[in-house]
C-alpha atoms as a PDB file:
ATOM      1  CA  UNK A   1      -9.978 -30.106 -21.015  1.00  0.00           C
ATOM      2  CA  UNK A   2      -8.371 -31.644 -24.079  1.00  0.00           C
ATOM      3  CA  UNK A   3     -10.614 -34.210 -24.383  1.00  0.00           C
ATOM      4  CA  UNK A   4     -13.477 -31.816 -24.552  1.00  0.00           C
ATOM      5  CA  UNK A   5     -11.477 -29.713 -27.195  1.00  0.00           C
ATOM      6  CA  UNK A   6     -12.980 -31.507 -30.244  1.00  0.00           C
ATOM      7  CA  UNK A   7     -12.415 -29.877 -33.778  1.00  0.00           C
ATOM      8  CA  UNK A   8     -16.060 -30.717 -34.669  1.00  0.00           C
ATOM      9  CA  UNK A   9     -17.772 -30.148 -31.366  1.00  0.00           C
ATOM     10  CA  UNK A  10     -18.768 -27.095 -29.987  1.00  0.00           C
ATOM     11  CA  UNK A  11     -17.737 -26.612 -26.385  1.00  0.00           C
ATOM     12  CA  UNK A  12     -20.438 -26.337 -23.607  1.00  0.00           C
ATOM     13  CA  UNK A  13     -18.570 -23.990 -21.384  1.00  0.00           C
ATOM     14  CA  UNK A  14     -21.056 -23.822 -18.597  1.00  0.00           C
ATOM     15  CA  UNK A  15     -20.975 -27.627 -17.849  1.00  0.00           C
ATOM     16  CA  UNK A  16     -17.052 -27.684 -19.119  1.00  0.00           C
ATOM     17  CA  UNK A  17     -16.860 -25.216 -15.707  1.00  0.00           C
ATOM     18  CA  UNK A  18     -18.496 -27.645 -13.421  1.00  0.00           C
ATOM     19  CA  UNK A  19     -16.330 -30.992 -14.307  1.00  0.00           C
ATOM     20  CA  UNK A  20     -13.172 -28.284 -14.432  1.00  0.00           C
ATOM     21  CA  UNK A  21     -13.981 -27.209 -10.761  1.00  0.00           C
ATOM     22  CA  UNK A  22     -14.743 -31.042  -9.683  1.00  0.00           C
ATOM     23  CA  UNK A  23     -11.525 -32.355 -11.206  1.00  0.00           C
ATOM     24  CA  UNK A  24      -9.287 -29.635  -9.551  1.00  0.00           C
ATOM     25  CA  UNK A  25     -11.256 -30.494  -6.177  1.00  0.00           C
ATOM     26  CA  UNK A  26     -10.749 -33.756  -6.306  1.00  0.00           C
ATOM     27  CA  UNK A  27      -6.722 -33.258  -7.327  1.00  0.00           C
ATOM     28  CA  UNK A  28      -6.588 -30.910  -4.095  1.00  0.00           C
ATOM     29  CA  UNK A  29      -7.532 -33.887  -1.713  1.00  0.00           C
ATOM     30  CA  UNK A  30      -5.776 -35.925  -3.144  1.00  0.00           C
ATOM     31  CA  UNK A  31      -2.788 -34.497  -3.277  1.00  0.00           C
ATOM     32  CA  UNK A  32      -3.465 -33.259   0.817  1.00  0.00           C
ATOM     33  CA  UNK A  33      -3.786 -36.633   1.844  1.00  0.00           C
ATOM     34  CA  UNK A  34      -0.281 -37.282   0.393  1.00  0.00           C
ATOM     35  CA  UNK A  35       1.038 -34.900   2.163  1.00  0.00           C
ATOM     36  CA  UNK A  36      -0.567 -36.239   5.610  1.00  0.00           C
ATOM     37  CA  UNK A  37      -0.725 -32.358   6.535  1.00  0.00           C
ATOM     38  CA  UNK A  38      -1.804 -32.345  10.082  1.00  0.00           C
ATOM     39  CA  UNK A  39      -5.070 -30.818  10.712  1.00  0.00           C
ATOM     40  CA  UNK A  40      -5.120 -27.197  12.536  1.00  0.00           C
ATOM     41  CA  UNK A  41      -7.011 -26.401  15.314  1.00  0.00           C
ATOM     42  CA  UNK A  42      -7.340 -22.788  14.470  1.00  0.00           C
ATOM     43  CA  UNK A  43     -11.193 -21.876  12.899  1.00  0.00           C
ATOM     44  CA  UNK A  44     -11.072 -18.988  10.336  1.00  0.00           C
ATOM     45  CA  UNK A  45     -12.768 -18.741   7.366  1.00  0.00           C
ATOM     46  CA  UNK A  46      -9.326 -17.153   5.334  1.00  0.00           C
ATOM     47  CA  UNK A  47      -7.261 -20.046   6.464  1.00  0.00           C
ATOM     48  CA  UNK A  48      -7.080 -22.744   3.420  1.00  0.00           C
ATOM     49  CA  UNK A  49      -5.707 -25.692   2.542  1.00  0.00           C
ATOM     50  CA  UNK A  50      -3.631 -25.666  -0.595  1.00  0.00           C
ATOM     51  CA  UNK A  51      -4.958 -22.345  -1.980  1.00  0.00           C
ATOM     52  CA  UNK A  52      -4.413 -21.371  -5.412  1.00  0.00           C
ATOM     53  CA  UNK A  53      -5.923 -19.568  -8.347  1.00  0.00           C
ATOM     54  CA  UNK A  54      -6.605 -20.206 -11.917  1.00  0.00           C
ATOM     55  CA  UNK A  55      -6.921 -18.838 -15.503  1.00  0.00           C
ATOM     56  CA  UNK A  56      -7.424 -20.879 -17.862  1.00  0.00           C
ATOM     57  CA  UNK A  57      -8.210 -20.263 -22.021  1.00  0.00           C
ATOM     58  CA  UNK A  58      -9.734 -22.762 -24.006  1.00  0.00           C
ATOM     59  CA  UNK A  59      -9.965 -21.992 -28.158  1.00  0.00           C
ATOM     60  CA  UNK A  60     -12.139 -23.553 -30.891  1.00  0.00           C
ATOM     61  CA  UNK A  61     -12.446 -22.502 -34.623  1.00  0.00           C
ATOM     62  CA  UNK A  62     -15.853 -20.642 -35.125  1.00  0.00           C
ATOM     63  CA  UNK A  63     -15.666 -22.527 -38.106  1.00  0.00           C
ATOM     64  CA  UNK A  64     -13.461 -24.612 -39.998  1.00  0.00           C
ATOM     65  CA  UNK A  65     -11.793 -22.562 -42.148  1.00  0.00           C
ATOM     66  CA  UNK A  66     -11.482 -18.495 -41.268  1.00  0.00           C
ATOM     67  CA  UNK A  67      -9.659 -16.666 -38.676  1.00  0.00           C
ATOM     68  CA  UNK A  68     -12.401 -15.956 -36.163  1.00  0.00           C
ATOM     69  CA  UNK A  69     -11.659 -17.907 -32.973  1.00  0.00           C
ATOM     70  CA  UNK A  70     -13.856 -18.648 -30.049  1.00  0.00           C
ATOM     71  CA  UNK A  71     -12.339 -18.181 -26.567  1.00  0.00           C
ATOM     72  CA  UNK A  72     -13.243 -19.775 -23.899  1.00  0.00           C
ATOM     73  CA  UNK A  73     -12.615 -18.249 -20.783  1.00  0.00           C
ATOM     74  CA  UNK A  74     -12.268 -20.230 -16.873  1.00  0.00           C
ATOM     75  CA  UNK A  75     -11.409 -18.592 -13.873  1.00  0.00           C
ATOM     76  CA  UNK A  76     -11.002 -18.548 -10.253  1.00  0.00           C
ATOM     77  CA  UNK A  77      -9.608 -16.244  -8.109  1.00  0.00           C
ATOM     78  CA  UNK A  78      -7.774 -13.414  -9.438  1.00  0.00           C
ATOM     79  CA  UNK A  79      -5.667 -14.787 -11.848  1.00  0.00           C
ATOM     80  CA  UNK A  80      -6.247 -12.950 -15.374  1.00  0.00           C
ATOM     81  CA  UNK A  81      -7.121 -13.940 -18.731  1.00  0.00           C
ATOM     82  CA  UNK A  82      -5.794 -11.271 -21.455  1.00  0.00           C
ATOM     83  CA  UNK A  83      -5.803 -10.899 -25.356  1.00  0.00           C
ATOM     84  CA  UNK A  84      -3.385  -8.824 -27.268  1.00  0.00           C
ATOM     85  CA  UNK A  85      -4.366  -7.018 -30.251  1.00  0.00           C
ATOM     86  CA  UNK A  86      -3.266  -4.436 -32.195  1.00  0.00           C
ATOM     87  CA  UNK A  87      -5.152  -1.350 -30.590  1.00  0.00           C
ATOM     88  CA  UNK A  88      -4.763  -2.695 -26.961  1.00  0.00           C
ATOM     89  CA  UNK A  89      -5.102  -5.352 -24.282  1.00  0.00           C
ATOM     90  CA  UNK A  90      -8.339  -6.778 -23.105  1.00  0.00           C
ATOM     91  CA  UNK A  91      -8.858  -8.138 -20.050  1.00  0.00           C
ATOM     92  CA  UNK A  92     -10.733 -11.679 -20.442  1.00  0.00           C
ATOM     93  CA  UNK A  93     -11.861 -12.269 -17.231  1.00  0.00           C
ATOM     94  CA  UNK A  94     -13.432 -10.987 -13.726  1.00  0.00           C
ATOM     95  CA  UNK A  95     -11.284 -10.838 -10.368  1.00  0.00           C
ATOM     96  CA  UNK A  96     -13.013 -12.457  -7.745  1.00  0.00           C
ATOM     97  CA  UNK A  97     -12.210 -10.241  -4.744  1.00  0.00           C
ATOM     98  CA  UNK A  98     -14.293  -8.728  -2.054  1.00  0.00           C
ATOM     99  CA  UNK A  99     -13.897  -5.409  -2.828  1.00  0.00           C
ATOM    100  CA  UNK A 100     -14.942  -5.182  -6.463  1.00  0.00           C
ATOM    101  CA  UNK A 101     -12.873  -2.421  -8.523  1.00  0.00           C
ATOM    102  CA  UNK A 102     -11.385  -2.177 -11.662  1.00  0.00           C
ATOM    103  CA  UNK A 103      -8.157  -2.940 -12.680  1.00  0.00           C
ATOM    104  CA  UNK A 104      -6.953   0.296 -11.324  1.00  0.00           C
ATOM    105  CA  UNK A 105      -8.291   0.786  -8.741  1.00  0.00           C
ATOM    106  CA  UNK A 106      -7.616  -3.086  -7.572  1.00  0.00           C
ATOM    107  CA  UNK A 107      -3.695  -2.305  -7.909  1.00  0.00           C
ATOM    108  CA  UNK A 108      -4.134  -0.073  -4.684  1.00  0.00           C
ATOM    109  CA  UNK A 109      -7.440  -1.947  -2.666  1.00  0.00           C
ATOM    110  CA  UNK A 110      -4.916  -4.664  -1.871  1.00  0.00           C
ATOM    111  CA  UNK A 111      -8.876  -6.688  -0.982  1.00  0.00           C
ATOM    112  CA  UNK A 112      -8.901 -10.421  -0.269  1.00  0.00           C
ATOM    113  CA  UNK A 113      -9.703 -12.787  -2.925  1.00  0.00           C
ATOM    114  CA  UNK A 114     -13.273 -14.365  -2.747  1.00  0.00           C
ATOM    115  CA  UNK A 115     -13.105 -17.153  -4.644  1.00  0.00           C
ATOM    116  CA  UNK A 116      -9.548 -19.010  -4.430  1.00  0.00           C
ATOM    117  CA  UNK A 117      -9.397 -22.862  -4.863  1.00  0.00           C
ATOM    118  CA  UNK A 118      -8.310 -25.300  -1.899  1.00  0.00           C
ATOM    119  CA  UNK A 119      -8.598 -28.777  -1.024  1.00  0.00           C
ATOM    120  CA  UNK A 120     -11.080 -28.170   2.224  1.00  0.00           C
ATOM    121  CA  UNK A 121     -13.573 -25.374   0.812  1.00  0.00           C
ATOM    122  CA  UNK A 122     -15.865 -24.848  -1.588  1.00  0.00           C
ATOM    123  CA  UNK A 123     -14.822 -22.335  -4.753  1.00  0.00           C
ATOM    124  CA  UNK A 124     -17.116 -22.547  -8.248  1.00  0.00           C
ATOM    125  CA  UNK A 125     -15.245 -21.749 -11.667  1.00  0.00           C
ATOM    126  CA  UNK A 126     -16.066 -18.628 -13.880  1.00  0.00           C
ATOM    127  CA  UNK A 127     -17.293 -19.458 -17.283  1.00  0.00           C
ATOM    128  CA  UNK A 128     -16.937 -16.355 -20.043  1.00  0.00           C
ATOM    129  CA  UNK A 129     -16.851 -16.852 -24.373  1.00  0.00           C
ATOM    130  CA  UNK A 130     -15.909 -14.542 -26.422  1.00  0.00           C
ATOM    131  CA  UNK A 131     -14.852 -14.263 -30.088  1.00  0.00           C
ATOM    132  CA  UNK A 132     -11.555 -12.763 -31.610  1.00  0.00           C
ATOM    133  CA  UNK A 133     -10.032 -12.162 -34.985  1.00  0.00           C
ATOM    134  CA  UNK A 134      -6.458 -13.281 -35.630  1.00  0.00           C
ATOM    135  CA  UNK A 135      -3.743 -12.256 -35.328  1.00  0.00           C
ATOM    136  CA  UNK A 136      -3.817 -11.814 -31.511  1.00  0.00           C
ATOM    137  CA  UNK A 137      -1.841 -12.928 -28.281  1.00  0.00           C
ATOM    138  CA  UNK A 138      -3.256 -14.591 -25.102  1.00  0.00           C
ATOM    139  CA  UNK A 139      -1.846 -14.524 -21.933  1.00  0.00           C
ATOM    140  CA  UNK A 140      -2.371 -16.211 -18.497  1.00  0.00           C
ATOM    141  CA  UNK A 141      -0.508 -14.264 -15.889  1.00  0.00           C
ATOM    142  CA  UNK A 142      -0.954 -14.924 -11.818  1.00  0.00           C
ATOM    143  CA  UNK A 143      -1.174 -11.597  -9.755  1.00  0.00           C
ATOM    144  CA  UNK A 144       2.365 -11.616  -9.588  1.00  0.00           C
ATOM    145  CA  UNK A 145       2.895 -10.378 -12.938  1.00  0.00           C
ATOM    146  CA  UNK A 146       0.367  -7.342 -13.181  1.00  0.00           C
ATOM    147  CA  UNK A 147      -0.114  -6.563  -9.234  1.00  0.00           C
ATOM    148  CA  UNK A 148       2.838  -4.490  -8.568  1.00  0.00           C
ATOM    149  CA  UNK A 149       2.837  -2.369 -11.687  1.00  0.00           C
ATOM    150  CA  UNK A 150       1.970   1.350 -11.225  1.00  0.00           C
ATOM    151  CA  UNK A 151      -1.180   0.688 -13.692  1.00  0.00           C
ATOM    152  CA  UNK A 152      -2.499  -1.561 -16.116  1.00  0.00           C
ATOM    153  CA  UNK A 153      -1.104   0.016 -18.952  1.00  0.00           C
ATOM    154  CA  UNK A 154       2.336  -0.574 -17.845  1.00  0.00           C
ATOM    155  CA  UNK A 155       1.573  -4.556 -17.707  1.00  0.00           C
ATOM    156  CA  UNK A 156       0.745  -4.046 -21.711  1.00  0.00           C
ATOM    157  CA  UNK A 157       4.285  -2.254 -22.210  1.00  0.00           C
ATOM    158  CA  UNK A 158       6.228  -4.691 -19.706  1.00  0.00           C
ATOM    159  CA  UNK A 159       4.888  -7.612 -22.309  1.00  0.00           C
ATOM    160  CA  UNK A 160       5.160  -5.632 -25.541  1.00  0.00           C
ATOM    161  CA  UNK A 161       7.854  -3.345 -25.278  1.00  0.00           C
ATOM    162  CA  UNK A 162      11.035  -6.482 -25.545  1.00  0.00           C
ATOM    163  CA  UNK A 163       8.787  -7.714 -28.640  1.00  0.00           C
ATOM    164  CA  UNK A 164       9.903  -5.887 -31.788  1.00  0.00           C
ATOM    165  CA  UNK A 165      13.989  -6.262 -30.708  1.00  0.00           C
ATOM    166  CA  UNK A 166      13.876 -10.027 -29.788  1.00  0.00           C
ATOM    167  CA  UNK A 167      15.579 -12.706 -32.001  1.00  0.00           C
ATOM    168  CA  UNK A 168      13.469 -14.929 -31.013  1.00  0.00           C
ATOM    169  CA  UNK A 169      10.633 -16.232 -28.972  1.00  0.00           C
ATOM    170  CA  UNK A 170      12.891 -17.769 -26.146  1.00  0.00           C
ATOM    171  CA  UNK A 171      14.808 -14.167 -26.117  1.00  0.00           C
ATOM    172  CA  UNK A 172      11.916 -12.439 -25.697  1.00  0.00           C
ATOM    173  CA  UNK A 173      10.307 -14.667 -22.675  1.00  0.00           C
ATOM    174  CA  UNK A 174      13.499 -14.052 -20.703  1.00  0.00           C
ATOM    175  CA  UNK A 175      13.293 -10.465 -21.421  1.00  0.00           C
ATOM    176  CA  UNK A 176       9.667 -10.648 -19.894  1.00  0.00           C
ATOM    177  CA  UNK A 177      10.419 -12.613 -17.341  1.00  0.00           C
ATOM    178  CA  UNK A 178      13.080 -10.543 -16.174  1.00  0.00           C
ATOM    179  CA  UNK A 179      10.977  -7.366 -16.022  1.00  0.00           C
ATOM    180  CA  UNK A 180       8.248  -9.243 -14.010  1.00  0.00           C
ATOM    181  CA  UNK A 181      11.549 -10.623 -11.676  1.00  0.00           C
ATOM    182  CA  UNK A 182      12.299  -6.694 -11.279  1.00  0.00           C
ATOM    183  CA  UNK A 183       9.453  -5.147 -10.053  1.00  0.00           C
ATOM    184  CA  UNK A 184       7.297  -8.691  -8.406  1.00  0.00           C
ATOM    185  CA  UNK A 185       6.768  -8.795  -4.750  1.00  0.00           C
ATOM    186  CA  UNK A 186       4.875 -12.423  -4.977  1.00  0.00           C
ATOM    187  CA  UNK A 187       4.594 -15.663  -7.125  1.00  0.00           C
ATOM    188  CA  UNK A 188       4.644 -14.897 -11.085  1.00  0.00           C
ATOM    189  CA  UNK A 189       3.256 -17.460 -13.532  1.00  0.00           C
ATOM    190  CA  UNK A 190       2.413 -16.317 -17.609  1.00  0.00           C
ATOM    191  CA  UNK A 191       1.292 -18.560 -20.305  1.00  0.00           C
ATOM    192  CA  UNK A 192       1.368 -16.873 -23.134  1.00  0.00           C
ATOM    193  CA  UNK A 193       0.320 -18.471 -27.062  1.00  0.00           C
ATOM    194  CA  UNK A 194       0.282 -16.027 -30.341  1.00  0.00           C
ATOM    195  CA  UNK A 195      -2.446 -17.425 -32.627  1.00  0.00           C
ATOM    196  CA  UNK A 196      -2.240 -16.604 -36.909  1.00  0.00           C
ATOM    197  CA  UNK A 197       1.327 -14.858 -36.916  1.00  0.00           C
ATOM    198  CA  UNK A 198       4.790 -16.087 -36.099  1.00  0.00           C
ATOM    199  CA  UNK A 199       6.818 -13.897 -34.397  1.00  0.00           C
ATOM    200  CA  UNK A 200       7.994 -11.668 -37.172  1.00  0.00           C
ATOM    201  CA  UNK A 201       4.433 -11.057 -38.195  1.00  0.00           C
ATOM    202  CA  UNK A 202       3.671 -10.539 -34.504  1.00  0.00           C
ATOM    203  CA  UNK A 203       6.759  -8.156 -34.202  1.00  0.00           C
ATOM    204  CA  UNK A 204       5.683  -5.877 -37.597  1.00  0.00           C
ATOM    205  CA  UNK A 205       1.536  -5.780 -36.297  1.00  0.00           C
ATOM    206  CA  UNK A 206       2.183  -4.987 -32.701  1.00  0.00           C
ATOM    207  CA  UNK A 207       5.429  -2.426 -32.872  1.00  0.00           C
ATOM    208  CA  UNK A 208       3.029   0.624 -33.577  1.00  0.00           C
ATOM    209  CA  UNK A 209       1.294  -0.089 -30.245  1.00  0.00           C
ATOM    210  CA  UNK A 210       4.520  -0.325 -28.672  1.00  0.00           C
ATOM    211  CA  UNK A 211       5.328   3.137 -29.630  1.00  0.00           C
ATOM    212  CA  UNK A 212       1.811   4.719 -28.696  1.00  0.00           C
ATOM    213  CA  UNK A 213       1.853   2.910 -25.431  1.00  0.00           C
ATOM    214  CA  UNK A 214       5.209   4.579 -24.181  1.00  0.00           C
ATOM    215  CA  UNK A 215       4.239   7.768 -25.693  1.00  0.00           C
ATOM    216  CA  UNK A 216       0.411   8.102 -24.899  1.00  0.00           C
ATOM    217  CA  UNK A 217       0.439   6.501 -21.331  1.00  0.00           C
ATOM    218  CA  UNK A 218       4.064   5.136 -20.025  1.00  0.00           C
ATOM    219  CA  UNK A 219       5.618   8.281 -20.255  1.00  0.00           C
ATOM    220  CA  UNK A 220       2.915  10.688 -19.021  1.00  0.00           C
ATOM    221  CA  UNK A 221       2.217   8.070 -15.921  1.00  0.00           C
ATOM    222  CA  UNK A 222       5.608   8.280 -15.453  1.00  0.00           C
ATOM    223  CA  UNK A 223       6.287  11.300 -15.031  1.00  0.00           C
ATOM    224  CA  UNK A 224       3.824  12.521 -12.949  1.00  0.00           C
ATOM    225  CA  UNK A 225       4.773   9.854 -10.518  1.00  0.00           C
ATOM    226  CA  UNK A 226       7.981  11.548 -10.720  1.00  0.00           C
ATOM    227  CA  UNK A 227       6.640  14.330  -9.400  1.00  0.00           C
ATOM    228  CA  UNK A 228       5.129  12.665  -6.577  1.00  0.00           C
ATOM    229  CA  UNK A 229       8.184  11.144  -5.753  1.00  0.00           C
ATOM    230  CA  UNK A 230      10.454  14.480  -6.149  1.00  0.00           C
ATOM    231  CA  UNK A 231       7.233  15.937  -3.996  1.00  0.00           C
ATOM    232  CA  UNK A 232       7.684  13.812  -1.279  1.00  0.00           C
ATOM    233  CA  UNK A 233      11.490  14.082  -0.959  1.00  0.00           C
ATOM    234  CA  UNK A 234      11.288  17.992  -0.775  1.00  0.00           C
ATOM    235  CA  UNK A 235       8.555  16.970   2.180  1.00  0.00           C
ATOM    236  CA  UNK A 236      10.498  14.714   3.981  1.00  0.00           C
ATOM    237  CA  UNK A 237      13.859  17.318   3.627  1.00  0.00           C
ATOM    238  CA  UNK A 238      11.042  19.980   5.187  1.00  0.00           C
ATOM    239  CA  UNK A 239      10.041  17.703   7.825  1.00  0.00           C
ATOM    240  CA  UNK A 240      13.771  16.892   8.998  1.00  0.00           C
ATOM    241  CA  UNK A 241      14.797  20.742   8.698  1.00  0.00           C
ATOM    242  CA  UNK A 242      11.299  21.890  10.371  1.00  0.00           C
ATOM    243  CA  UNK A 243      12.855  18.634  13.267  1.00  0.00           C
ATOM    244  CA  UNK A 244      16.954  20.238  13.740  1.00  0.00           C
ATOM    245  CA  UNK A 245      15.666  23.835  13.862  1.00  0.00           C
ATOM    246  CA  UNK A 246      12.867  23.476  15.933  1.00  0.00           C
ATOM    247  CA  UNK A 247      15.198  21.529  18.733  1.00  0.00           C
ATOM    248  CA  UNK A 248      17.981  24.164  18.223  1.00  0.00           C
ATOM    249  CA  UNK A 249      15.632  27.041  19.415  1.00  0.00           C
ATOM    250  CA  UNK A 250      14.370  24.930  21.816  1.00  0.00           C
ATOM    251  CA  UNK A 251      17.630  24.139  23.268  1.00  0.00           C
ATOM    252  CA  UNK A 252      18.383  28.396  23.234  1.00  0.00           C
ATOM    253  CA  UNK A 253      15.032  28.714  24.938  1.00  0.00           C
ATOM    254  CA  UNK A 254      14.983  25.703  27.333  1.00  0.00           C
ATOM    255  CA  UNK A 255      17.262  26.783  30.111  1.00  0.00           C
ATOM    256  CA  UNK A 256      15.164  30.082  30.640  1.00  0.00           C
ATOM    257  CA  UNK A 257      12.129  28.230  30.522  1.00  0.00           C
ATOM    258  CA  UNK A 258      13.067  25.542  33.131  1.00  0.00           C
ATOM    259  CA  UNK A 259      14.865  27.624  35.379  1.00  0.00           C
ATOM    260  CA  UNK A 260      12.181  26.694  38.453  1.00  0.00           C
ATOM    261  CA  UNK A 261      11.642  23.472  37.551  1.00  0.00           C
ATOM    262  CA  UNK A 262      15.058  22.068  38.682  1.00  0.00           C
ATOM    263  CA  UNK A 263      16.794  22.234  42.274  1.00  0.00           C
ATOM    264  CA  UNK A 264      19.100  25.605  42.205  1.00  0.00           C
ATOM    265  CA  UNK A 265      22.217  24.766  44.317  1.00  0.00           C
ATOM    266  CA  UNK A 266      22.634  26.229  47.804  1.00  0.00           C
ATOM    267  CA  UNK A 267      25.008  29.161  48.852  1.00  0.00           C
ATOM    268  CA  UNK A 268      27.136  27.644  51.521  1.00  0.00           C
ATOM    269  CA  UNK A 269      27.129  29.476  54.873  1.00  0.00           C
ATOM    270  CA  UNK A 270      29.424  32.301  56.414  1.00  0.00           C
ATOM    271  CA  UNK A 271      31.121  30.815  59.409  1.00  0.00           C
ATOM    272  CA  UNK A 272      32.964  34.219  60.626  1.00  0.00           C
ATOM    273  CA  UNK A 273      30.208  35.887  60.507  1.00  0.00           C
ATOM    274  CA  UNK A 274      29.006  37.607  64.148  1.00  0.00           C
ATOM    275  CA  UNK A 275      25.707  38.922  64.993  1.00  0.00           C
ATOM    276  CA  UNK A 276      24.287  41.986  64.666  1.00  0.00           C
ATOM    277  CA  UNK A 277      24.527  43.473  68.643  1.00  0.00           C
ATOM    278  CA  UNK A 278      20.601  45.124  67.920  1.00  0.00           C
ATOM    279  CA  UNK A 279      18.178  42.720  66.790  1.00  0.00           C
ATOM    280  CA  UNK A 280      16.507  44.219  63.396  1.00  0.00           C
ATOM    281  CA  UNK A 281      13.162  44.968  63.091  1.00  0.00           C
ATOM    282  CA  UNK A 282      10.656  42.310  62.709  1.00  0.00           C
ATOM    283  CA  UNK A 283       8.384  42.836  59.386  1.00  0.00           C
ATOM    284  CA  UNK A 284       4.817  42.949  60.227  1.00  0.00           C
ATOM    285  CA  UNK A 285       5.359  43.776  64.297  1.00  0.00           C
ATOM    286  CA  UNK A 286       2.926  45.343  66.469  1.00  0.00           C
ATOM    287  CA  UNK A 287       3.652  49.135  67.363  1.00  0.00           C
ATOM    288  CA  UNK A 288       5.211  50.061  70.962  1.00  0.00           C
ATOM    289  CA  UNK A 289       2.419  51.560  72.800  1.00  0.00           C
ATOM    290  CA  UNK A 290       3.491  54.552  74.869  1.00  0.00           C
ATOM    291  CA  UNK A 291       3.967  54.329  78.710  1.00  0.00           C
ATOM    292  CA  UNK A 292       1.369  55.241  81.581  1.00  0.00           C
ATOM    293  CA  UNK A 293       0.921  58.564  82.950  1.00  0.00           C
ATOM    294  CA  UNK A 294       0.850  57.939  86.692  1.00  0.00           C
ATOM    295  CA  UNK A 295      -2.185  59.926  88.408  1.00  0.00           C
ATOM    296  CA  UNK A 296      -1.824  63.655  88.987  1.00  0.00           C
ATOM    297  CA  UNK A 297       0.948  64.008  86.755  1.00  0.00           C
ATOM    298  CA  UNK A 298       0.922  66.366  84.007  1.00  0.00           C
ATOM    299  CA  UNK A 299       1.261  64.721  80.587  1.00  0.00           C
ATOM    300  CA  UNK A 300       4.035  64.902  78.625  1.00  0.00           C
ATOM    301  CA  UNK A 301       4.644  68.251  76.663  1.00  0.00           C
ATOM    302  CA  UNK A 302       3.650  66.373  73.349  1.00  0.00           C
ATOM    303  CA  UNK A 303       0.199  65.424  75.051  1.00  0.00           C
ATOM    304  CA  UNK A 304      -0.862  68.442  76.570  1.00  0.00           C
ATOM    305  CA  UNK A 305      -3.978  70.435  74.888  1.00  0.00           C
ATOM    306  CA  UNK A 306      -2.554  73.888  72.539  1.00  0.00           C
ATOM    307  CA  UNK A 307      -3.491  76.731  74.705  1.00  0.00           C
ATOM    308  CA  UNK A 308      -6.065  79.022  72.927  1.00  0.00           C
ATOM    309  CA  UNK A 309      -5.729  82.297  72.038  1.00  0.00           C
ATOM    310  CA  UNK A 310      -8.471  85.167  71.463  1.00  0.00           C
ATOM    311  CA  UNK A 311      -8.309  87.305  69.196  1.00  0.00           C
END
């Protein structure tokens, strides 16, 4: 890429893409046959040799005097290309995922990258150019720098905000690097190059943003993610009160409600007890008829016709 960096030639970033994505091909076998990495016998199409990503920036005077700049952008994967200026980031370059989103909405999609390099498939570079004033800031930064951040505005203040205090460039890269460190669940790598200004120039042009950024967007963000996160504590305190109340009642109600469902002990029997000396009636027994009237004999008083009487 050096090589094709010259002062008086004007880069052909297309065909600058192509050699870029055979040279890092051919680096990537290489440097797998080293390592005499045993082949797998598993078949899927997200399993890859030596993946990584890439972001790279290329600049070239427009012309030879002046501060306009042109950028030249490479890319694979979902490793970003940014410019600072003073009224905001830009985002230089394209993630290659699946599930295409913007930057927001990519913080939350969590898709698979489409385009990642390896040493045993095929991946193409992404060519962009565009032109930028000076003073400004460029950054390369790996997911791991902007992909756990509550939104892309707070990737702007985490690089920013240590900027007007530092005493120097080296204090304010640890600074950075320490905020990434804090919040990072992956791999972070971040080039960053300031082009016209040194860093007291770059201190004075970009404090103002500084300011707006934690005013107009860090705080607000942050506080109504506050109030998510108070939200869901007074939901979770609900959900464990609505859990000890509910199994106190339950325990009041259970024995009531359960009563048949268990064996009730047995009432052990009266040994002194005699027998009755009449057996009792039987429930559901067949009346005693009455007895025969033997032939001739008058019937019984209760039996015998009422007389009548005329009156």
């Amino acid at each position: 890429m050096l090589d094709l960096l010259e002062p008086n030639w004007n880069l052909r970033g297309e065909v600058a893409a192509q050699d870029l994505q055979r040279s890092v091909k051919r680096a990537l076998e290489d440097r797998l046959t080293e390592l005499k990495a045993p082949t797998s016998r598993l078949r899927s199409k997200l399993l890859r040799a030596l993946p990584t990503t890439m972001a790279v920036i290329a600049l070239q005077r427009a012309h030879r005097s002046g501060s306009t700049w042109s950028c030249h952008i490479f890319w694979s994967g979902d490793s970003r290309a940014y410019a600072f200026l003073p009224d905001g980031v830009r985002q230089l370059s394209t993630d290659d995922l699946r599930d295409t989103g913007d930057a927001m909405a990519n913080l939350h999609a969590d898709s698979v990258v489409s385009n990642a390099m390896s040493a045993d498939t095929d991946f193409h570079v992404n060519y962009r150019r565009v032109e930028l004033e000076a003073p400004f800031l460029l950054c390369c930064a790996t997911d791991g720098c902007f992909g756990y951040l509550p939104s892309p505005m707070h990737f702007e203040h985490l690089v920013l905000a240590p900027l007007p205090g530092a005493r120097s460039v080296e204090a304010w890269s640890e600074a950075v690097q320490s905020e990434v460190a804090a919040v990072t669940g992956d791999d972070a790598a971040m080039a960053m190059m300031g082009v016209g200004a040194d860093l007291t120039e770059l201190q004075t042009l970009l404090a103002p943003r500084v300011d707006e950024l934690s005013s107009e967007f860090i705080a607000p963000v942050d506080g109504l993610r506050s109030a998510v996160e108070q939200a869901e504590q007074s939901l979770e305190a609900a959900r464990q009160g609505y859990t000890r109340g509910t199994e106190q009642m339950w325990g009041r109600y259970k024995p009531t409600y359960e009563h048949y469902l268990h064996p009730q002990p047995m009432a052990a029997p009266d040994e002194d007890r005699s027998l009755p000396e009449t057996a009792p009636d039987v429930v559901g027994s067949e009346p005693t008829p009455p007895p025969e009237t033997a032939p001739g004999a008058e019937p019984p008083p209760e039996d015998r016709p009422a007389p009548e009487v005329g009156l």
